[in-house]
Protein backbone atom coordinates (compact mmCIF):
# COMPACT_ATOMS: atom_id res chain seq x y z
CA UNK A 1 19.48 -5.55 -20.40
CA UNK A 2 18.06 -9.05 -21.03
CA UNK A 3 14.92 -9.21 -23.19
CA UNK A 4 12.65 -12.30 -22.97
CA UNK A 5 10.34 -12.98 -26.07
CA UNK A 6 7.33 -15.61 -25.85
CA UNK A 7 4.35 -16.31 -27.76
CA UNK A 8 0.92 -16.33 -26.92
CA UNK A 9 -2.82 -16.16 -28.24
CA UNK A 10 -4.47 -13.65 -26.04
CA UNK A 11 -4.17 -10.42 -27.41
CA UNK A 12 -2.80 -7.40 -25.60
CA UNK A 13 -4.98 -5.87 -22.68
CA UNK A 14 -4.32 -1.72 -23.08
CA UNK A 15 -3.56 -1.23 -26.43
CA UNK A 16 -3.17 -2.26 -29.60
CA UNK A 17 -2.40 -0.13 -32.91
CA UNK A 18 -1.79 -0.99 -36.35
CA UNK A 19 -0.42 0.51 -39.21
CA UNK A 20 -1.57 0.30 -42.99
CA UNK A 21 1.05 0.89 -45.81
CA UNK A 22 3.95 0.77 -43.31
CA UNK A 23 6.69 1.15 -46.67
CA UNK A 24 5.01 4.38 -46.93
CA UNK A 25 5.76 5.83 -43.31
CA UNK A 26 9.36 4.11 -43.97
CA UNK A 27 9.78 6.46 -46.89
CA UNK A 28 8.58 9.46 -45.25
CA UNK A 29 11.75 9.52 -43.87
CA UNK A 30 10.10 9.96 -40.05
CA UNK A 31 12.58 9.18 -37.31
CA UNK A 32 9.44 8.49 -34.84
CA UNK A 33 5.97 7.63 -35.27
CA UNK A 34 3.40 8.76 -31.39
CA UNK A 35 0.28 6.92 -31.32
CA UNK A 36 -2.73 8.51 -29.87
CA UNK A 37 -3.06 8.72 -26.07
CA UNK A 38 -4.83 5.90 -23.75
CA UNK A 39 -5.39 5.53 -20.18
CA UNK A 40 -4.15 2.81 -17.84
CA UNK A 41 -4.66 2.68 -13.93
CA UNK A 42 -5.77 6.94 -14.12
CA UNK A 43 -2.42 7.57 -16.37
CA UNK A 44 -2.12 8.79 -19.66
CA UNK A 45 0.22 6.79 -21.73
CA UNK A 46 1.34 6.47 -25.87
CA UNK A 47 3.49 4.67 -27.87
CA UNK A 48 6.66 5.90 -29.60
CA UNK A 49 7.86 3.78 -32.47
CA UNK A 50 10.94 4.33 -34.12
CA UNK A 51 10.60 2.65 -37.89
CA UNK A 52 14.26 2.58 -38.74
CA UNK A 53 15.02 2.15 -35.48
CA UNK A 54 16.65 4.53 -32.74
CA UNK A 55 19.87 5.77 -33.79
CA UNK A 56 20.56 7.21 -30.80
CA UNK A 57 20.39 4.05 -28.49
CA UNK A 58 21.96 1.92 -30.70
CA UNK A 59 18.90 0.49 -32.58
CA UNK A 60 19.88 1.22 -36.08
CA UNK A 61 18.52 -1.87 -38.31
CA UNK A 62 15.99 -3.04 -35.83
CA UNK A 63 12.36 -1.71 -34.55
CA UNK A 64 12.63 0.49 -31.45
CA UNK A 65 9.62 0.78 -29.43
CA UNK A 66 8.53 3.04 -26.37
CA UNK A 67 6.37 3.45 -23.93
CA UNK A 68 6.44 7.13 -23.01
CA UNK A 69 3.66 8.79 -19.85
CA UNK A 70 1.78 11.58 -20.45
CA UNK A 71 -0.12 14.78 -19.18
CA UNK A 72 2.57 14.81 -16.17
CA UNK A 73 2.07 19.07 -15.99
CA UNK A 74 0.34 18.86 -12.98
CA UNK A 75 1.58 15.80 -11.47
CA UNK A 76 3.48 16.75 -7.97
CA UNK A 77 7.08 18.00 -8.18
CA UNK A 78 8.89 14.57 -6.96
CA UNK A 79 6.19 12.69 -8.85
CA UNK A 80 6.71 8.43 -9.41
CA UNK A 81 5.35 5.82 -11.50
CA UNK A 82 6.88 2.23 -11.34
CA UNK A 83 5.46 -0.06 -14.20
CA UNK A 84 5.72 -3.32 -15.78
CA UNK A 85 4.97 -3.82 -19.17
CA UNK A 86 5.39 -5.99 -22.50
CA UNK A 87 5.30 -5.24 -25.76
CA UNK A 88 3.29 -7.01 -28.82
CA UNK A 89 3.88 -8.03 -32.31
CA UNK A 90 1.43 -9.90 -34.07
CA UNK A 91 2.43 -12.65 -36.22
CA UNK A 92 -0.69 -12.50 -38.63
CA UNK A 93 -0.21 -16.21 -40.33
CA UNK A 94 -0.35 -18.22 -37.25
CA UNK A 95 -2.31 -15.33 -35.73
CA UNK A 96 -0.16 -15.32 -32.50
CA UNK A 97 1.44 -11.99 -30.82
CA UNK A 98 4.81 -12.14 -29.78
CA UNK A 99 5.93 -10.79 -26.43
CA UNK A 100 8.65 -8.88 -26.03
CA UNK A 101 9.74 -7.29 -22.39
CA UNK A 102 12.53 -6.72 -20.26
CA UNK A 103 13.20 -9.75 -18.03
CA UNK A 104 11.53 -9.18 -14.41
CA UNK A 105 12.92 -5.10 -14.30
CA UNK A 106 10.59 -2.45 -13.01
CA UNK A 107 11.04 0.59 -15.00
CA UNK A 108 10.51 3.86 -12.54
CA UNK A 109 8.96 7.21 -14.43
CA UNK A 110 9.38 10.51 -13.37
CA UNK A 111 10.16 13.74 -13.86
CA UNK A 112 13.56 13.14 -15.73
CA UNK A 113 12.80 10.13 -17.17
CA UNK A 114 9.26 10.25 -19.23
CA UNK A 115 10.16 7.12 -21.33
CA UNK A 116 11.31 3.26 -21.64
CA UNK A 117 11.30 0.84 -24.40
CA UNK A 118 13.93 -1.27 -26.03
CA UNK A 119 15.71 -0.37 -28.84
CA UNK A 120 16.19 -3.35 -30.71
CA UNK A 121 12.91 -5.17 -30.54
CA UNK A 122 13.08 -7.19 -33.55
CA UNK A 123 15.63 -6.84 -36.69
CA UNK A 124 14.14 -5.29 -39.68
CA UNK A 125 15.73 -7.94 -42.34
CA UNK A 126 13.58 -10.15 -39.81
CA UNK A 127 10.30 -7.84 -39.38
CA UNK A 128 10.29 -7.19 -43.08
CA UNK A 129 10.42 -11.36 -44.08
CA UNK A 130 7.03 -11.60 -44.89
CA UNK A 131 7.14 -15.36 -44.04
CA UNK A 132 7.53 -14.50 -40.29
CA UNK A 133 4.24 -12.90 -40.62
CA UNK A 134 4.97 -9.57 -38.91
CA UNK A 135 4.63 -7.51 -42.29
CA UNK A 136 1.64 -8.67 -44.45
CA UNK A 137 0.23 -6.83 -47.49
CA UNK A 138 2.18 -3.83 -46.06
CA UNK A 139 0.25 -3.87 -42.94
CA UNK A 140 1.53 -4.47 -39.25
CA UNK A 141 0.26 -4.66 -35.57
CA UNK A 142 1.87 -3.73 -32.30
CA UNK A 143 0.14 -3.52 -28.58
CA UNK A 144 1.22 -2.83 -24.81
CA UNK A 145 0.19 -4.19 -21.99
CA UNK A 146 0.77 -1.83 -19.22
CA UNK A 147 0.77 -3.05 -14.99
CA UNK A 148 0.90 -0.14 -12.29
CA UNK A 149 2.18 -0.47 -9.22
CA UNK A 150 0.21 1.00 -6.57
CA UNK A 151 2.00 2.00 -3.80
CA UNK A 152 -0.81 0.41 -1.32
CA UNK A 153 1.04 -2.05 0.51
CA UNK A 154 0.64 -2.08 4.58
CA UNK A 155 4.03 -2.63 6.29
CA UNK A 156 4.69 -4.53 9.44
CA UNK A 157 8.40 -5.06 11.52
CA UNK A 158 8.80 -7.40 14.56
CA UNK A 159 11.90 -5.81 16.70
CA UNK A 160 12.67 -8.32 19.51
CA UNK A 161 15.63 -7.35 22.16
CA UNK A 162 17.01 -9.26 24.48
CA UNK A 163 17.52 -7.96 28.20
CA UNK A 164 17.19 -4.12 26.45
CA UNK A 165 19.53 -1.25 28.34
CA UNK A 166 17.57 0.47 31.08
CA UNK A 167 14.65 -1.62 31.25
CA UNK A 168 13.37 -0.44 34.68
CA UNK A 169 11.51 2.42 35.43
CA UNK A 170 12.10 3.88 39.43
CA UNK A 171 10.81 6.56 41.01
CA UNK A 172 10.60 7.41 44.61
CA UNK A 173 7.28 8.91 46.12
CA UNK A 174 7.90 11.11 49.17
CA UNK A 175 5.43 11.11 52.65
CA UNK A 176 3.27 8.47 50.55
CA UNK A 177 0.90 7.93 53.62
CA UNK A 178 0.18 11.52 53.27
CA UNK A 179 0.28 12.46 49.64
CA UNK A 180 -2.65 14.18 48.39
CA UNK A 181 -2.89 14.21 44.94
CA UNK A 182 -5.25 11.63 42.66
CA UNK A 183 -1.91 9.76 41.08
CA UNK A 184 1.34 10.68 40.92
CA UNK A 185 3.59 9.85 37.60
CA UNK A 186 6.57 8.68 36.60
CA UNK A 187 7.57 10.80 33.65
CA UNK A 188 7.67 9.29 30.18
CA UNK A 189 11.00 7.26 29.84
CA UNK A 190 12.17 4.99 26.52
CA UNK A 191 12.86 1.93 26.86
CA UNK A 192 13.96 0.00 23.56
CA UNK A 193 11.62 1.06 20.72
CA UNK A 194 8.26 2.32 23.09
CA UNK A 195 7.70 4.60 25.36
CA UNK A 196 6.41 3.82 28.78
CA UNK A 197 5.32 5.75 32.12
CA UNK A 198 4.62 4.14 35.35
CA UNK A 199 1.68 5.85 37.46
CA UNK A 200 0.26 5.12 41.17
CA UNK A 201 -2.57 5.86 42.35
CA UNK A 202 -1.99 6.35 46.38
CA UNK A 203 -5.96 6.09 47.02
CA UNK A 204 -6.43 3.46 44.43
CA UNK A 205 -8.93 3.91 41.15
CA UNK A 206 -12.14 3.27 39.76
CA UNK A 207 -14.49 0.98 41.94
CA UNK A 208 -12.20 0.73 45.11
CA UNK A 209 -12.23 4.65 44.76
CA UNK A 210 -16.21 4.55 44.71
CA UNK A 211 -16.30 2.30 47.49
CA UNK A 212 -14.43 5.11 49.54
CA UNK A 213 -16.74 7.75 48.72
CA UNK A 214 -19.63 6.00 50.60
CA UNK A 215 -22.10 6.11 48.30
CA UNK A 216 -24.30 3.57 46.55
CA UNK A 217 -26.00 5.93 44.94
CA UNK A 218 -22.87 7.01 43.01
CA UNK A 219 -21.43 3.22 42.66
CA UNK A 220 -24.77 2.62 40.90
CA UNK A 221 -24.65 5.53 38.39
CA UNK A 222 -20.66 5.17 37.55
CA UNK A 223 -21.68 1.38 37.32
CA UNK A 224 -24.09 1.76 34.58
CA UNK A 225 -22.03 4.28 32.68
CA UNK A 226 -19.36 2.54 32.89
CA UNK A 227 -20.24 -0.92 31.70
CA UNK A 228 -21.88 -2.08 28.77
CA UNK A 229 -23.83 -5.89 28.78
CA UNK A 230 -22.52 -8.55 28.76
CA UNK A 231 -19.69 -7.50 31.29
CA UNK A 232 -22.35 -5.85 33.48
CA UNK A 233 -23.75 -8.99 34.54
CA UNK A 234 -20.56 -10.37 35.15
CA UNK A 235 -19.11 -7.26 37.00
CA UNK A 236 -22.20 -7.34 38.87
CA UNK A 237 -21.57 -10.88 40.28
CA UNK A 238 -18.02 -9.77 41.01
CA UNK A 239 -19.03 -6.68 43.00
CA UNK A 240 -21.19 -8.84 45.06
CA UNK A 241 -18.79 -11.48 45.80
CA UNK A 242 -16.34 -8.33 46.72
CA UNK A 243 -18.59 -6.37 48.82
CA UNK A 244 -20.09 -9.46 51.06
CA UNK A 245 -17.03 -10.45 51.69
CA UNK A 246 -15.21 -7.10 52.45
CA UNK A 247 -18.26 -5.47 53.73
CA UNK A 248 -20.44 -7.77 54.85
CA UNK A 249 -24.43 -8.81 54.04
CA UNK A 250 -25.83 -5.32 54.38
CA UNK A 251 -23.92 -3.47 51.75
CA UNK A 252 -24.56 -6.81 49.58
CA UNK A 253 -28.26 -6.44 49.89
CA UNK A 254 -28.38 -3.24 49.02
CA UNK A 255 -27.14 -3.92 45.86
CA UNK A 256 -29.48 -6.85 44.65
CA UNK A 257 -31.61 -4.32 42.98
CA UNK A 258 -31.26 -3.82 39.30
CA UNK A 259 -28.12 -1.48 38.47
CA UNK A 260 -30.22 1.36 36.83
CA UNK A 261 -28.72 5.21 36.17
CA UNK A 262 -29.73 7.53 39.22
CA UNK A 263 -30.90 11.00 38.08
């Protein structure tokens, strides 16, 4: 695993900690020192340092530090958390923190895995140097910087086919001068990625269909239910042009009167 280790003024956003007297936790002879629990992004996180380093992932002679999640009890059974963070050292003579993170890599918690860090985050013989300024007067700082990511990204594909398999839909209507029913339909059929159904109307629909019924009264009504303003001016002017044409000046006169529901 690469590490990549920068400098930089600004200290860490989520947490910082620092210990006082750290020759005295060294000689307690603790493998593992848990800071107190802080929230970032609605999670519960803490920070697991290992002194003397982790023995146990090769960090013997170095600093090992964690990042570990907590309060995951009640999380859901196939429960995820992908994160990105750095870790902090502060150099306390030129009073700059030094970064310390894995190169780029997305570290993914969850049920069986409840902690990352890197094991050798900076050599002891080179923490303990006081001229390095990471130990001062016994006294050190570390900090985390912790970034979430949310899982609140929208998605979009573009599938394009050319000349797709079975890309007509045929169906044959029988005695069609005599059918009776309102529309007849083809059945749903796939073509490439979509579904698609083909339906005829043998009597036609919507405002040819009122003109068969033979009633202005009912054109009217279904008119102004129908259509909302602006497109009822514009239908209107359409339905005029239609109707003198097809049906002649006396239809079209009875229709210059305002469109208004009939009750």
């Amino acid at each position: 695993m690469e590490i990549r280790r920068a400098t930089r003024e600004v200290p860490p956003a989520h947490y910082i900690f620092s210990i006082e007297s750290f020759s005295l936790l060294v000689a307690t002879g603790v493998e593992k020192y848990e800071s107190h629990a802080f929230d970032v992004q609605d999670y519960k996180w803490r920070l697991s340092l290992y002194p003397n380093g982790n023995k146990r992932s090769n960090g013997e002679g170095f600093i090992s530090l964690y990042l570990q999640i907590e309060d995951t009890q009640n999380f859901p059974r196939t429960w995820e958390v992908n994160v990105n963070f750095r870790f902090f050292i502060l150099d306390q003579i030129r009073d700059k923190y030094l970064t310390i993170e894995s190169d780029g890599v997305v570290k993914r918690f969850y049920q069986m895995k409840t902690e990352w860090g890197i094991a050798q985050l900076l050599s002891l013989d080179h923490f303990n140097k006081a001229s390095n300024g990471y130990l001062v007067g016994d006294c050190c700082t570390f900090g985390v910087e912790v970034f979430v990511i949310e899982q609140t990204g929208k998605l979009e594909r573009l599938s394009m086919m050319k000349g797709p398999p079975n890309n007509t839909i045929t169906f044959q209507l029988q005695n069609y001068s005599k059918s009776l029913a309102d529309f007849y339909t083809s059945g749903v059929q796939t073509i490439g990625d979509s579904k698609w159904e083909l339906i005829v109307y043998p009597r036609g629909m919507g405002i040819a269909k009122l003109l068969r019924k033979g009633s202005i009264r009912e054109l009217r009504y279904d008119y102004n239910n129908m259509l909302d303003e602006p497109l009822r001016t514009f239908t209107q002017r359409a339905l005029q042009d239609i109707m003198s044409k097809t049906y002649g000046q006396d239809l079209l006169s009875k229709l210059r009167t305002p469109f208004k529901p009939i009750h």
